[in-house]
Protein backbone atom coordinates (compact mmCIF):
# COMPACT_ATOMS: atom_id res chain seq x y z
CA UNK A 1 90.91 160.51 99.44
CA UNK A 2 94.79 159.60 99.39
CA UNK A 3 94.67 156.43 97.53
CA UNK A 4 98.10 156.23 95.30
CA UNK A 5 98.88 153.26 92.89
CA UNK A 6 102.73 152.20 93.37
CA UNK A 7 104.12 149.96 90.28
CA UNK A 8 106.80 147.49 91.11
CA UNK A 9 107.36 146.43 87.67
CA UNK A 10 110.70 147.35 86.72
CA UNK A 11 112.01 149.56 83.61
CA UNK A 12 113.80 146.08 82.70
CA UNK A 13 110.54 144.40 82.90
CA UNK A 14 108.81 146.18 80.69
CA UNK A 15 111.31 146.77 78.02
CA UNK A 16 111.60 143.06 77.76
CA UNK A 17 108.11 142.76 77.40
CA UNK A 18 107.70 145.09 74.80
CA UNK A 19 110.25 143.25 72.64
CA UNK A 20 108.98 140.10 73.44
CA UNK A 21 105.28 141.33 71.75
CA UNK A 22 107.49 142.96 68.91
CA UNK A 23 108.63 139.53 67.91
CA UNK A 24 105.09 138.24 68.18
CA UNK A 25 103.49 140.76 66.36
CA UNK A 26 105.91 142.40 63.86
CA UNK A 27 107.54 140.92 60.34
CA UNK A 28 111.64 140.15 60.84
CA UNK A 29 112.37 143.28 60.30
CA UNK A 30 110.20 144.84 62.63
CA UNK A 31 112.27 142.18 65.21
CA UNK A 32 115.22 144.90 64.92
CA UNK A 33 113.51 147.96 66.74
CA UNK A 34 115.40 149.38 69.19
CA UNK A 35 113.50 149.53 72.86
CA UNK A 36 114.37 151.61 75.38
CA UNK A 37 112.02 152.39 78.65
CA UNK A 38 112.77 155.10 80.99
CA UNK A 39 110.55 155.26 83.85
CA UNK A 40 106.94 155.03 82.38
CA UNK A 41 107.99 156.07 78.80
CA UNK A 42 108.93 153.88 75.73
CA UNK A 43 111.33 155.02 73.29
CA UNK A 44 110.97 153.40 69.65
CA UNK A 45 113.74 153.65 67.19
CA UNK A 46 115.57 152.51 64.18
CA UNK A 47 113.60 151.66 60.44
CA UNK A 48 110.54 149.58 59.44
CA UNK A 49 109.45 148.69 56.02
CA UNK A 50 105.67 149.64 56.31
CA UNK A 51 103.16 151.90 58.22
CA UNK A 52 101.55 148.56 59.47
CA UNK A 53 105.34 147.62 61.28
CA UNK A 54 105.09 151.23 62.63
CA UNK A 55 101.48 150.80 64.20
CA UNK A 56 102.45 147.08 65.52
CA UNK A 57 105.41 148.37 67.28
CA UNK A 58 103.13 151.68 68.44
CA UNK A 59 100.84 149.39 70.00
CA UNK A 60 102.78 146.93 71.58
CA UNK A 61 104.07 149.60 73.51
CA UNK A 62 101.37 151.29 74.35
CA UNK A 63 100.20 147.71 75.53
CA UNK A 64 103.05 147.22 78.18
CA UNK A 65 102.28 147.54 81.54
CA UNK A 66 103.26 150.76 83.03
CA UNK A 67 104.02 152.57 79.94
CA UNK A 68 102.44 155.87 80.03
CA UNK A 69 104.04 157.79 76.96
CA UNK A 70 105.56 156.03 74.13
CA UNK A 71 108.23 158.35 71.85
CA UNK A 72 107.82 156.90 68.42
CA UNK A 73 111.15 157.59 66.24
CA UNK A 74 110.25 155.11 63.74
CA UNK A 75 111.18 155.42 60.34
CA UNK A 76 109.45 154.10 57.40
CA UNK A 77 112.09 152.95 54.77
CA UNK A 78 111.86 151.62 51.49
């Protein structure tokens, strides 16, 4: 069986569609999380104010298509 699945969404693509649900999901300052996507992995950076921030962000990119890792360097800051 040599079936193989081919993405054609682009890096671009996906990193603007991870922000996008950021600013749907998260509180303002969850709106200032830095995004990048290499390939099929997310990077998440920069400071949120709650654990709940840190798991909307988590998710969202876990959510976007053709993400298949997500590095989480979020910080929780008081």
């Amino acid at each position: 069986n040599n079936i193989a699945i081919k993405s054609k969404i682009l890096p671009s693509d996906v990193k603007s569609r991870i922000e996008e649900a950021l600013k749907r999901s998260a509180e303002a300052e969850g709106r200032k999380i830095s995004v990048s996507v290499n390939g099929d992995k997310a990077t998440l950076s920069r400071n949120v104010h709650s654990f709940a921030e840190l798991e909307d962000a988590r998710h969202a990119a876990w959510m976007a298509p053709g993400i298949m890792s997500v590095e989480n360097n979020l910080k929780i800051s008081q």
